[in-house]
Protein backbone atom coordinates (compact mmCIF):
# COMPACT_ATOMS: atom_id res chain seq x y z
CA UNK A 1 -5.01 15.26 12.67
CA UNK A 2 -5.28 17.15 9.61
CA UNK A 3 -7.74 14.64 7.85
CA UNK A 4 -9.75 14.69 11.10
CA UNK A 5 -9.76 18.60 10.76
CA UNK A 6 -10.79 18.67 7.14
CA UNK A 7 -13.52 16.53 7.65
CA UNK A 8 -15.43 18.52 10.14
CA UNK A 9 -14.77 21.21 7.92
CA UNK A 10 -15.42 21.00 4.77
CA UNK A 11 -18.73 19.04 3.37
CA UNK A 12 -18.87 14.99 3.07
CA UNK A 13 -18.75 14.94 -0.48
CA UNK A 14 -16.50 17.65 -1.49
CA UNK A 15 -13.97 15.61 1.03
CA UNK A 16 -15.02 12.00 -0.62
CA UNK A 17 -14.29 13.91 -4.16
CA UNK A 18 -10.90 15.08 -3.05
CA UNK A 19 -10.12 11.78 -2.44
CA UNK A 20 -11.17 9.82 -5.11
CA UNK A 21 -8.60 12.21 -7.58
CA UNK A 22 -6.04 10.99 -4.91
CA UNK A 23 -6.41 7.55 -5.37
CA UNK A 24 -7.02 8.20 -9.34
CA UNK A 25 -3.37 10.12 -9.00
CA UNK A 26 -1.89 7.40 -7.20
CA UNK A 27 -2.97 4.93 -9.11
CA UNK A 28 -2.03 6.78 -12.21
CA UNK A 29 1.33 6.83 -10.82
CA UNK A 30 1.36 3.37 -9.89
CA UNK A 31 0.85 2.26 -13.92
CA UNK A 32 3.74 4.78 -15.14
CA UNK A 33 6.00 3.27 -12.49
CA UNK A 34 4.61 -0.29 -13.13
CA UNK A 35 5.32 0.70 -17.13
CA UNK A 36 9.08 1.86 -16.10
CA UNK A 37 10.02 -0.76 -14.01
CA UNK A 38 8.76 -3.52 -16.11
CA UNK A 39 10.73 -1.89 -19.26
CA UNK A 40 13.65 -2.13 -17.42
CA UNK A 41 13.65 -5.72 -16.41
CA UNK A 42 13.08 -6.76 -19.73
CA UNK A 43 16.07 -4.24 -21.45
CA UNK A 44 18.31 -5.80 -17.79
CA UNK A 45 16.87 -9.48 -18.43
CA UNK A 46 18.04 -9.27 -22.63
CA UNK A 47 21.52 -8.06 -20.43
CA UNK A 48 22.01 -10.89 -18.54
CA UNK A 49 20.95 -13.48 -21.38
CA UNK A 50 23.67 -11.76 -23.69
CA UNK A 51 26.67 -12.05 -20.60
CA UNK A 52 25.80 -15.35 -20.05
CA UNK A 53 25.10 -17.17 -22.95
CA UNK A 54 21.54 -18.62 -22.08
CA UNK A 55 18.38 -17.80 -24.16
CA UNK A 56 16.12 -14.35 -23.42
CA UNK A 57 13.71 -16.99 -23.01
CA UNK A 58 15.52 -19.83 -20.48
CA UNK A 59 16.21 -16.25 -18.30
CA UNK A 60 12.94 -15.20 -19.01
CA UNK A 61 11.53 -18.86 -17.31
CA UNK A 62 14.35 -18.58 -14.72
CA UNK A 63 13.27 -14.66 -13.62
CA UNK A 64 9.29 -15.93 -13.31
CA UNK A 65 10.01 -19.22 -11.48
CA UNK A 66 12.01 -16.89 -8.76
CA UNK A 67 9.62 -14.24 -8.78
CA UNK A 68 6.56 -16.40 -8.34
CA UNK A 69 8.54 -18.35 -5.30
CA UNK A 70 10.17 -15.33 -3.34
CA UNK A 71 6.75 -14.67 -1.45
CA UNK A 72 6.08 -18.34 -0.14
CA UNK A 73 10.13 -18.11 0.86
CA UNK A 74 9.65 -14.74 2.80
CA UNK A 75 6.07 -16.46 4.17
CA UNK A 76 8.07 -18.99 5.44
CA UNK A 77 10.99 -17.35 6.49
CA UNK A 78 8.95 -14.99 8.78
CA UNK A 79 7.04 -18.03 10.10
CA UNK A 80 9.64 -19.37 11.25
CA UNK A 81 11.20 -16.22 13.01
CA UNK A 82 8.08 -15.83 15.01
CA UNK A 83 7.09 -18.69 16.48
CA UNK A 84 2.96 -18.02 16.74
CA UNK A 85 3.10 -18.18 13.07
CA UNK A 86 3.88 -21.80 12.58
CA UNK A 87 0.87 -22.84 11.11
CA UNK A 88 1.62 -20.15 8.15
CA UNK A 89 4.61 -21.91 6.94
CA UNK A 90 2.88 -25.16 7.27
CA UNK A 91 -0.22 -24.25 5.75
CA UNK A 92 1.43 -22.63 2.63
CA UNK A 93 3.44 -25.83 2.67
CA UNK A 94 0.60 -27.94 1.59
């Protein structure tokens, strides 16, 4: 409602201004949090080659090859929860 309101309010292009700097705050906030979070996977990935004895860069291979296959394993999962979805989990099978 209140975008709605603001719109027939104030003019087109003071609105389309307003937000463009909320997308160029979000994504700003996006990068730091991008910047954060990959800084602490690295210091958390050195952590876990240390405790267990394999190289930074065996873990390093290990934490890609899972993060590149969770999505077809959650595509698939849900495909085969919901049964109208089939062709998902067979087409991303190929």
């Amino acid at each position: 409602m209140l975008i709605k309101e603001l719109r027939e309010r104030w003019p087109l292009a003071l609105f389309e201004e307003l937000e463009t700097l909320r997308n160029a705050i979000i994504l700003v906030i996006a990068l730091v949090a991008l910047d954060k979070a990959s800084d602490v996977t690295i210091n958390n990935s050195v952590k876990v080659a240390d405790i267990t004895g394999f190289g930074v860069t065996t873990v390093g291979f290990i934490l890609v090859a899972f993060s590149t296959s969770l999505p077809e394993l959650f595509v698939s999962a849900f495909a085969a929860v919901q049964p109208d979805t089939i062709g998902v989990a067979v087409g991303s099978a190929r």
